[in-house]
PDB file of N, CA and C in Angstrom:
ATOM      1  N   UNK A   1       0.829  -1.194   0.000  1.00  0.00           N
ATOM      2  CA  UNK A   1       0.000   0.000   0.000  1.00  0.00           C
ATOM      3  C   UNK A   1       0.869   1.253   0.000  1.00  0.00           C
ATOM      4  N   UNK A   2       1.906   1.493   1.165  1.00  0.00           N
ATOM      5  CA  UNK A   2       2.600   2.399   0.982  1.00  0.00           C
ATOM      6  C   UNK A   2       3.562   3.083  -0.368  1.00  0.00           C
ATOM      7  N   UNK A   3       3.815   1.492  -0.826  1.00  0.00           N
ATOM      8  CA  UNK A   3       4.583   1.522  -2.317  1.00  0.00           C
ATOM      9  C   UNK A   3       3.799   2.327  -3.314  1.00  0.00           C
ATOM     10  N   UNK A   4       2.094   1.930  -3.499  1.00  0.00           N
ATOM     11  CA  UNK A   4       1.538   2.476  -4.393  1.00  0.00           C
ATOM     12  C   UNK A   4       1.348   4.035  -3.863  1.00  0.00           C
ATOM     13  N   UNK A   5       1.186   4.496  -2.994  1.00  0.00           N
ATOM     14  CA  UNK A   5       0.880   5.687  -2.536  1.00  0.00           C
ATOM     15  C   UNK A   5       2.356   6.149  -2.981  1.00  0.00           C
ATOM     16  N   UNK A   6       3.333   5.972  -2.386  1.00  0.00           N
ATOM     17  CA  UNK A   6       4.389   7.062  -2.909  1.00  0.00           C
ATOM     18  C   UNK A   6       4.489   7.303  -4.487  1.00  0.00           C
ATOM     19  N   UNK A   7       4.406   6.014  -5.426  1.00  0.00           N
ATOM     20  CA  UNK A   7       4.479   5.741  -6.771  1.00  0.00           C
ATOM     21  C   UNK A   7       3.111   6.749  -7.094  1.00  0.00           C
ATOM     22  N   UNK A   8       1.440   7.255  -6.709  1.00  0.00           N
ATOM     23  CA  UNK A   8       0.757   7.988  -7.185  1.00  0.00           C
ATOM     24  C   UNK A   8       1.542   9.429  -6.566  1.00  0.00           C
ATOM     25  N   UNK A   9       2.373   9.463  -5.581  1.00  0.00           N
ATOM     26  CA  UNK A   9       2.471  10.851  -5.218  1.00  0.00           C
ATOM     27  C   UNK A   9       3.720  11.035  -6.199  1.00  0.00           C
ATOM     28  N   UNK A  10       4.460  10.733  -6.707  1.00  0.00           N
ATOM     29  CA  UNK A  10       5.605  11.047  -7.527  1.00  0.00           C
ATOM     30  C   UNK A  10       5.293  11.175  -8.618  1.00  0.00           C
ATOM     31  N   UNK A  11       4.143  10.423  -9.571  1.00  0.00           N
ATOM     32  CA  UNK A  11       3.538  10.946 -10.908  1.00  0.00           C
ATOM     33  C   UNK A  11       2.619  11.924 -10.935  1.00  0.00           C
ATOM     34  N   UNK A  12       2.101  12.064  -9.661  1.00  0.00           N
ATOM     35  CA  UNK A  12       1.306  13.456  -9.599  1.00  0.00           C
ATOM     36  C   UNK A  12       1.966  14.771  -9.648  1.00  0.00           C
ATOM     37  N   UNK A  13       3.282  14.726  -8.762  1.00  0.00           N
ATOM     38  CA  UNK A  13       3.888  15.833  -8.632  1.00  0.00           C
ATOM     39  C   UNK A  13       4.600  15.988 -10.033  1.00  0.00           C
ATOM     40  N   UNK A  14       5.509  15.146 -10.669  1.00  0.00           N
ATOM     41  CA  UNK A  14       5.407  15.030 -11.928  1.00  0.00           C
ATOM     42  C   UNK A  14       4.666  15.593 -13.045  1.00  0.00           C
ATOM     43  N   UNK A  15       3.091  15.276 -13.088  1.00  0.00           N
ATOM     44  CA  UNK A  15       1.895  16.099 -13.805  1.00  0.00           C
ATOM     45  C   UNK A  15       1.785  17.125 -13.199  1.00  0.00           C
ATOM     46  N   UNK A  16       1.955  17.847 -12.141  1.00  0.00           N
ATOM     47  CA  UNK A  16       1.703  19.044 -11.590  1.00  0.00           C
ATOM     48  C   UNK A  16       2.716  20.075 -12.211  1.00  0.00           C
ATOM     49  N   UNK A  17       4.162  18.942 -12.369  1.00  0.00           N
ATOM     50  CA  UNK A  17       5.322  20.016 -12.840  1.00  0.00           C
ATOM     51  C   UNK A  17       5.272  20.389 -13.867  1.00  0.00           C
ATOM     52  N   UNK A  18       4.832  19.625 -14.927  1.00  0.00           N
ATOM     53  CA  UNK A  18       4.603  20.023 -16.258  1.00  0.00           C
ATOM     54  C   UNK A  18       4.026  20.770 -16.515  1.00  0.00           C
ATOM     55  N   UNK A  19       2.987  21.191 -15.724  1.00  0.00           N
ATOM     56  CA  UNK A  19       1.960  21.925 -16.119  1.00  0.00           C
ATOM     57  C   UNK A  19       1.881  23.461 -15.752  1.00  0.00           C
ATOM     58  N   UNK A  20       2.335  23.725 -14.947  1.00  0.00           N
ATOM     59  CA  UNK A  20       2.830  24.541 -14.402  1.00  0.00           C
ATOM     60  C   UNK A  20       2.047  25.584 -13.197  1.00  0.00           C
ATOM     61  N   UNK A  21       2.413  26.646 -13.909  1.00  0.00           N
ATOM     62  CA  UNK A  21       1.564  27.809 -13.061  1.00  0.00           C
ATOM     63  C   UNK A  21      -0.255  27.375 -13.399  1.00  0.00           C
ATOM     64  N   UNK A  22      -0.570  26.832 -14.127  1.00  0.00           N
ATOM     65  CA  UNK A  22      -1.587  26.535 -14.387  1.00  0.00           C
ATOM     66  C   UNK A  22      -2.325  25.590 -14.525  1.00  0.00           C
ATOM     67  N   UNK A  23      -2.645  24.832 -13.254  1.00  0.00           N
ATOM     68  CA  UNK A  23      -3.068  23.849 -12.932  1.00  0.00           C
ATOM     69  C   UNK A  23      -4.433  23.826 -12.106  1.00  0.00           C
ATOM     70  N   UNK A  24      -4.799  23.071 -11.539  1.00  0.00           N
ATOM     71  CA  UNK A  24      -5.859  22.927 -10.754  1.00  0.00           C
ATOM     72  C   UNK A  24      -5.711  21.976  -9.601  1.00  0.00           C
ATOM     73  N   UNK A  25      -4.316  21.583  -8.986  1.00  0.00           N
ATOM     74  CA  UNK A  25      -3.819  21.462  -8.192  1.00  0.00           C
ATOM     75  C   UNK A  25      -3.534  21.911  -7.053  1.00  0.00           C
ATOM     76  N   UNK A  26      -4.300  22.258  -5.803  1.00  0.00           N
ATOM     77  CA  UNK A  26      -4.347  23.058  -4.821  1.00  0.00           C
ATOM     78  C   UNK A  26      -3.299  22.895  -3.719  1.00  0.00           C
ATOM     79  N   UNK A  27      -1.983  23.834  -3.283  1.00  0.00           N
ATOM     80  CA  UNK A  27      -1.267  23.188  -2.454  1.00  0.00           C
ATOM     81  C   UNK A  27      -2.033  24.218  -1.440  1.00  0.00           C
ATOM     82  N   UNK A  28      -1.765  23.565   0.182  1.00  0.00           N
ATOM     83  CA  UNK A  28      -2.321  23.693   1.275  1.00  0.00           C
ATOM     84  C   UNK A  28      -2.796  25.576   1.283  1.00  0.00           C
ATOM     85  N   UNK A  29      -1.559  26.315   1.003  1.00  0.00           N
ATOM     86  CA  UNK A  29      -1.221  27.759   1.128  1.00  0.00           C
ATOM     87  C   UNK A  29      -2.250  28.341   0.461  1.00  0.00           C
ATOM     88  N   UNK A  30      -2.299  27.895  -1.126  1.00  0.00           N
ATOM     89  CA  UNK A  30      -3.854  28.076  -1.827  1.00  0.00           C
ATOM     90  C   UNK A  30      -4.599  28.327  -1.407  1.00  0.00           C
ATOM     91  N   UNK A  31      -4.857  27.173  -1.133  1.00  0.00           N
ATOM     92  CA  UNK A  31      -6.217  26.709  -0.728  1.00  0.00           C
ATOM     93  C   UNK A  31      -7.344  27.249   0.528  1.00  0.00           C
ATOM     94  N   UNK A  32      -6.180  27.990   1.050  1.00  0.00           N
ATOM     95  CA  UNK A  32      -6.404  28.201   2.945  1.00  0.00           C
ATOM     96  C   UNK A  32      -6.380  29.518   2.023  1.00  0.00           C
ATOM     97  N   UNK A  33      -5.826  30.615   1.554  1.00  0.00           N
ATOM     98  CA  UNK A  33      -5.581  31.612   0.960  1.00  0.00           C
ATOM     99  C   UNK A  33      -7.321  31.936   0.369  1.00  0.00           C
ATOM    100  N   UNK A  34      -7.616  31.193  -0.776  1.00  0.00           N
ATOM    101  CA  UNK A  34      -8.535  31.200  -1.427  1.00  0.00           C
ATOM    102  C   UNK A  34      -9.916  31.382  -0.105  1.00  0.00           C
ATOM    103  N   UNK A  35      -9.702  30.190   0.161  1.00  0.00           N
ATOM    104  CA  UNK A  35     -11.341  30.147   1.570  1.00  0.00           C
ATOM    105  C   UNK A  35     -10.880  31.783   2.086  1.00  0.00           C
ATOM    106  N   UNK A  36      -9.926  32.269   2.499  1.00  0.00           N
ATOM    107  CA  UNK A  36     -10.038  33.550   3.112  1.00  0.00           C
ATOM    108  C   UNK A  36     -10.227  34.879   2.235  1.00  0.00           C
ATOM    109  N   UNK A  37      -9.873  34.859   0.919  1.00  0.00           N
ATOM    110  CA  UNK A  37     -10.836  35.770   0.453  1.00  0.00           C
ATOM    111  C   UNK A  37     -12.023  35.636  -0.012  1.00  0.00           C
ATOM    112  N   UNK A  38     -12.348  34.470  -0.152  1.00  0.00           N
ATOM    113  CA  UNK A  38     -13.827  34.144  -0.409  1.00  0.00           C
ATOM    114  C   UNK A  38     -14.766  34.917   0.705  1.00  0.00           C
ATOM    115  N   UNK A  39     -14.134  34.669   2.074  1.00  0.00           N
ATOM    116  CA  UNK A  39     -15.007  34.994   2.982  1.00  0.00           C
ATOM    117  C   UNK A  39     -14.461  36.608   3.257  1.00  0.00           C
ATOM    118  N   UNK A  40     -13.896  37.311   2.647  1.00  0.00           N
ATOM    119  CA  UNK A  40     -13.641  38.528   2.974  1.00  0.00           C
ATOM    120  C   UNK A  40     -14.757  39.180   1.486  1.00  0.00           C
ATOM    121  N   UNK A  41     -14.484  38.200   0.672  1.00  0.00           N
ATOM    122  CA  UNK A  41     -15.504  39.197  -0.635  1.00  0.00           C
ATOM    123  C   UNK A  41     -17.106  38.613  -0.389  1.00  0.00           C
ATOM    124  N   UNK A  42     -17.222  38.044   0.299  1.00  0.00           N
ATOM    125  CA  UNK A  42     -18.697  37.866   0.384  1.00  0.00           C
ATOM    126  C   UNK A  42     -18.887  38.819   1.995  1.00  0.00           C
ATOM    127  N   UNK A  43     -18.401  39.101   2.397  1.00  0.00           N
ATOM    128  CA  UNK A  43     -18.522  40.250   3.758  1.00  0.00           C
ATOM    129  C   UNK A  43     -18.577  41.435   3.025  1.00  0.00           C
ATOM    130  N   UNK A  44     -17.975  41.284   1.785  1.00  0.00           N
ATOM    131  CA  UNK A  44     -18.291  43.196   1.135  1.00  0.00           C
ATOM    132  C   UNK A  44     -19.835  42.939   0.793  1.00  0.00           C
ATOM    133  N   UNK A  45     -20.571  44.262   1.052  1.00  0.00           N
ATOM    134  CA  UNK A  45     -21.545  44.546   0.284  1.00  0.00           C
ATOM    135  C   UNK A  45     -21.620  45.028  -0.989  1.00  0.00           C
ATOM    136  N   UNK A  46     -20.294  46.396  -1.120  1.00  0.00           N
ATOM    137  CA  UNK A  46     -19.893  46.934  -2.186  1.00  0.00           C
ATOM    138  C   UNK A  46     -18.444  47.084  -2.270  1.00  0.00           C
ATOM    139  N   UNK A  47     -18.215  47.512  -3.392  1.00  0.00           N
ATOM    140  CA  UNK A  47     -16.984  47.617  -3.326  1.00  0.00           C
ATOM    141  C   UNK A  47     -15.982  46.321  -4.037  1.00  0.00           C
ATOM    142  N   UNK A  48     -16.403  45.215  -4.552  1.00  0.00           N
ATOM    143  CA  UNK A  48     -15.819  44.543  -4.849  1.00  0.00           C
ATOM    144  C   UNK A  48     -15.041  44.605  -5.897  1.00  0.00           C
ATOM    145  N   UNK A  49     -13.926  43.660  -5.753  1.00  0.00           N
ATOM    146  CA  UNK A  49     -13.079  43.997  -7.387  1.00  0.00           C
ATOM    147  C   UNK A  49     -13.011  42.866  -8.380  1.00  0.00           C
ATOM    148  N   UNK A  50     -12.818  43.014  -9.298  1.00  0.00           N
ATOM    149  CA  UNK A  50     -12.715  41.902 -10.575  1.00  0.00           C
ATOM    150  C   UNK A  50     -12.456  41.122  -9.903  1.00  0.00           C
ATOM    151  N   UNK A  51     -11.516  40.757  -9.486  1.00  0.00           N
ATOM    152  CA  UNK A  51     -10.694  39.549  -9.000  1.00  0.00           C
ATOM    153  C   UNK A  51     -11.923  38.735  -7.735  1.00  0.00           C
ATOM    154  N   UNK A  52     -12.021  39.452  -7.226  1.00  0.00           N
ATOM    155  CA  UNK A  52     -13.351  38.868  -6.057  1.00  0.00           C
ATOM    156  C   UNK A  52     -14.729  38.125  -6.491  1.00  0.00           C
ATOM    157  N   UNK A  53     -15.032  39.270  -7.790  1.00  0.00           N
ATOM    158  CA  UNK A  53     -16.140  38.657  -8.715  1.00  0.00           C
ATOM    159  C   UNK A  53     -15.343  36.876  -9.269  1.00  0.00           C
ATOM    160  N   UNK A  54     -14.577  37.029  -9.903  1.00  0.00           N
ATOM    161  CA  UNK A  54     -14.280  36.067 -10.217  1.00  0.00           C
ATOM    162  C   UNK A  54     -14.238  34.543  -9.196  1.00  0.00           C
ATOM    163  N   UNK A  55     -13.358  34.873  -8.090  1.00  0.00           N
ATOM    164  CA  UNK A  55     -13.578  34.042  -7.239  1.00  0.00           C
ATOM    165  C   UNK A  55     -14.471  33.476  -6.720  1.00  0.00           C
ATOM    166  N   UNK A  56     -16.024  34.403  -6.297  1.00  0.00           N
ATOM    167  CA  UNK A  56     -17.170  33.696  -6.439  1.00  0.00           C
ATOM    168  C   UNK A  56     -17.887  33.317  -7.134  1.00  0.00           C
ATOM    169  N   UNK A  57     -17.341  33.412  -8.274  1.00  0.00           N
ATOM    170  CA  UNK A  57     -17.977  32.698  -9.579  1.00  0.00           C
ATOM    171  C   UNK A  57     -17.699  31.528  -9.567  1.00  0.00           C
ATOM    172  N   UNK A  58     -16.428  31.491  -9.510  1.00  0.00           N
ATOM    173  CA  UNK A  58     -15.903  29.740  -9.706  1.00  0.00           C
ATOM    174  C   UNK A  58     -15.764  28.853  -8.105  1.00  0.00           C
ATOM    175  N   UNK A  59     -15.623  29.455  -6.936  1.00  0.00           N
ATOM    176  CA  UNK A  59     -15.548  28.864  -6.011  1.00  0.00           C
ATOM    177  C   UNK A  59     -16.489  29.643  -4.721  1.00  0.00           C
ATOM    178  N   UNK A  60     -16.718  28.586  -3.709  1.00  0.00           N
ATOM    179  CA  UNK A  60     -17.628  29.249  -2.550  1.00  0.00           C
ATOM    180  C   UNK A  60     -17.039  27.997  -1.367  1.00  0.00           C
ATOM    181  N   UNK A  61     -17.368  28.490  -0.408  1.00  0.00           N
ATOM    182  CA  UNK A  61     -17.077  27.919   0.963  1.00  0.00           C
ATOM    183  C   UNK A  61     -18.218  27.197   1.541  1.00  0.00           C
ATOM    184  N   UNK A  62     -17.702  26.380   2.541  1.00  0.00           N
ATOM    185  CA  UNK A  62     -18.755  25.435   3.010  1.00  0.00           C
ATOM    186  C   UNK A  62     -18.159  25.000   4.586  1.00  0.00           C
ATOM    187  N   UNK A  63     -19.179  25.583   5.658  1.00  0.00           N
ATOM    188  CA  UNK A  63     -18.648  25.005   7.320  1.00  0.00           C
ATOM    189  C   UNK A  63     -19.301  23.232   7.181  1.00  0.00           C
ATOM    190  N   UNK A  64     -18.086  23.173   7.855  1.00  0.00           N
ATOM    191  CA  UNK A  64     -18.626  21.670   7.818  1.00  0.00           C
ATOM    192  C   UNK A  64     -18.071  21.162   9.290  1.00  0.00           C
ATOM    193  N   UNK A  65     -18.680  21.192  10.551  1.00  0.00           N
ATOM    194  CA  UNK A  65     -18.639  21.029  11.554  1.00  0.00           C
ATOM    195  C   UNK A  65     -17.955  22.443  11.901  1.00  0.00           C
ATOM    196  N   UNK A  66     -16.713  22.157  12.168  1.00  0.00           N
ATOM    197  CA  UNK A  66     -15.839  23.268  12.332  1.00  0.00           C
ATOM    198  C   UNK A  66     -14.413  23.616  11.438  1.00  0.00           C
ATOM    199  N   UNK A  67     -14.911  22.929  10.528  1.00  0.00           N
ATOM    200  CA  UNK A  67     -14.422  22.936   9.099  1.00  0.00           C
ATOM    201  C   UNK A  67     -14.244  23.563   7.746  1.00  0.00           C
ATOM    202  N   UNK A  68     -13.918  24.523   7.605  1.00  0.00           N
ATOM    203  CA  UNK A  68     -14.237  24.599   6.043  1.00  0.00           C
ATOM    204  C   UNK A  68     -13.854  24.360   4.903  1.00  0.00           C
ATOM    205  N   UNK A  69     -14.788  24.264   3.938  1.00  0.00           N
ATOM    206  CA  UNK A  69     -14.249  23.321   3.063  1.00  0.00           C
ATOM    207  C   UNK A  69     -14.663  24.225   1.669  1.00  0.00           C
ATOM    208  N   UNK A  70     -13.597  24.390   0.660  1.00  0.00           N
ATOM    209  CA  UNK A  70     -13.787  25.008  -0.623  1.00  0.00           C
ATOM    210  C   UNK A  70     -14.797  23.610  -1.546  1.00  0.00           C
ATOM    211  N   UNK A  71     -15.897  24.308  -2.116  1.00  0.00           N
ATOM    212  CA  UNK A  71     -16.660  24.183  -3.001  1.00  0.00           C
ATOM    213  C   UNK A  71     -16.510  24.772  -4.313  1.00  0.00           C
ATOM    214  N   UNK A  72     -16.943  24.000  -5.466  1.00  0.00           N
ATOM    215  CA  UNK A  72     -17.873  24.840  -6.804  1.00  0.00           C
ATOM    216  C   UNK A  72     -19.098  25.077  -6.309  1.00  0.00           C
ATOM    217  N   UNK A  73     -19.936  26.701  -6.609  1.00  0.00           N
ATOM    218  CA  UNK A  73     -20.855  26.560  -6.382  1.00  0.00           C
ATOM    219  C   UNK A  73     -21.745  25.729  -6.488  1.00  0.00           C
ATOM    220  N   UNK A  74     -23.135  25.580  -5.857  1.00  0.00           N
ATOM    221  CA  UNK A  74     -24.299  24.786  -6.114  1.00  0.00           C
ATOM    222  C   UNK A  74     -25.189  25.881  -7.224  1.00  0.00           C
ATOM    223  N   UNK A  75     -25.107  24.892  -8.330  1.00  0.00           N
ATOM    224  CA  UNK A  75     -25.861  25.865  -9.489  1.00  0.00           C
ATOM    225  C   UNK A  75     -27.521  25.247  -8.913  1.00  0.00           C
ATOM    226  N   UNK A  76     -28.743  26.188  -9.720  1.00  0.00           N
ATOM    227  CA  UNK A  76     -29.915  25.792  -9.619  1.00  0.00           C
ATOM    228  C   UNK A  76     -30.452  24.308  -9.885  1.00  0.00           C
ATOM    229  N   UNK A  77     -29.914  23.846 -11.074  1.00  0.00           N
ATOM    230  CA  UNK A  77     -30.161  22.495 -11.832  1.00  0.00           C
ATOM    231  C   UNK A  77     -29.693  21.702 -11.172  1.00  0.00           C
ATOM    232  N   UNK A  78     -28.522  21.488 -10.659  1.00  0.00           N
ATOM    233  CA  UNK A  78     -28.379  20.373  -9.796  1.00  0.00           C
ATOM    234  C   UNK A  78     -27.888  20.526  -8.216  1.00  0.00           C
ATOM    235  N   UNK A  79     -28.168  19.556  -7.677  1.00  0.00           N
ATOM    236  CA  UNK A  79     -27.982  20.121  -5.985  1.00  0.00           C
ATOM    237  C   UNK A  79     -26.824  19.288  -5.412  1.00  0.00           C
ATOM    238  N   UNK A  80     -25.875  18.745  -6.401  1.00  0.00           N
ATOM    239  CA  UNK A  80     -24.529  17.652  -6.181  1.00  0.00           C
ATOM    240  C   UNK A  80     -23.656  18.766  -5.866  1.00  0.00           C
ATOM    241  N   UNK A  81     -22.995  18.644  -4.494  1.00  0.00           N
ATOM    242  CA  UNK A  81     -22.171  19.261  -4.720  1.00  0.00           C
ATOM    243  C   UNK A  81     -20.189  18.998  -4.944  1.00  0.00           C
ATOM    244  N   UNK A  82     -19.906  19.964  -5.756  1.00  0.00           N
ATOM    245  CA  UNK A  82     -18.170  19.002  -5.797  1.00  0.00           C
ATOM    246  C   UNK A  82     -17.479  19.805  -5.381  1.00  0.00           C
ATOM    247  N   UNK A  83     -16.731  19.093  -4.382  1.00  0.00           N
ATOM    248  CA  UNK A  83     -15.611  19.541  -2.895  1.00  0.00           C
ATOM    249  C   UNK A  83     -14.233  19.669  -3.800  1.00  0.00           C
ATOM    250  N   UNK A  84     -13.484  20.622  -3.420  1.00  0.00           N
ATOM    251  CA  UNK A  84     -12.119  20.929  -4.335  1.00  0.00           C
ATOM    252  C   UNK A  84     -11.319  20.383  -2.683  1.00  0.00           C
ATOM    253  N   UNK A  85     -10.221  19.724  -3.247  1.00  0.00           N
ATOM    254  CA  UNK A  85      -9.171  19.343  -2.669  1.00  0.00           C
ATOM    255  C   UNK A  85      -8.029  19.878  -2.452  1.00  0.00           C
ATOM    256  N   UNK A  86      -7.168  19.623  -1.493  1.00  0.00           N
ATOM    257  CA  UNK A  86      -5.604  20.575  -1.441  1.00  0.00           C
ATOM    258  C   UNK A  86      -5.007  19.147  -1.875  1.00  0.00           C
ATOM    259  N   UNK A  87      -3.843  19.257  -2.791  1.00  0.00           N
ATOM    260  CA  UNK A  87      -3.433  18.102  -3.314  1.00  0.00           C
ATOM    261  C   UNK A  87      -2.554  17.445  -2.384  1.00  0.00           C
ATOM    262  N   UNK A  88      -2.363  17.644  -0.749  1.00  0.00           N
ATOM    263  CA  UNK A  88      -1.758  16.872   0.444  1.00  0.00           C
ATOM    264  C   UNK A  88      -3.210  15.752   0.594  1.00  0.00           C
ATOM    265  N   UNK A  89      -4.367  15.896   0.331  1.00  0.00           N
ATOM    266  CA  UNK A  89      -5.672  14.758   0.616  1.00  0.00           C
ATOM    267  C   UNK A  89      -5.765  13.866  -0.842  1.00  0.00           C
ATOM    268  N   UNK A  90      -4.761  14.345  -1.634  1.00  0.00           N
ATOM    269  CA  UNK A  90      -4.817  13.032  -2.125  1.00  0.00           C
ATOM    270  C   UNK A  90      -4.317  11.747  -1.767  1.00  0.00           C
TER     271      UNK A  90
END
């Protein structure tokens, strides 16, 4: 078990390298980064900037006990929701 786990963490980091600045690979710093302006641009009423719009477009937050956890929004049509990962929970 351990064998296969290091062998997926070395081709991942691998695909992560290639790819570069532009990935969808969340390391911890991200990720914790992201949830905190999420929750600083949804505390504005006004005032927001491009960059904020954007962020709640594509991502939103979720308490989960005492937890939070980055989401894609929940659109109207469907009520599934999909949890974004920091790539240390893979």
């Amino acid at each position: 078990m351990e064998l296969s786990q290091t062998s997926f963490n070395v081709k991942l980091q691998g695909l992560i390298d290639k790819k570069g600045a532009n990935n969808r690979f969340l390391t911890e710093e991200f990720y914790k980064n992201i949830i905190d302006k999420i929750r600083i641009a949804k505390g504005k009423e006004r005032g927001k900037i491009t960059s904020e719009y954007k962020l709640l477009k594509r991502y939103d937050v979720v308490k989960i006990s005492e937890t939070e956890k980055l989401i894609k929004p929940v659109s109207s049509d469907s009520n599934n929701i999909v949890y974004c990962q920091e790539r240390s929970d893979f």
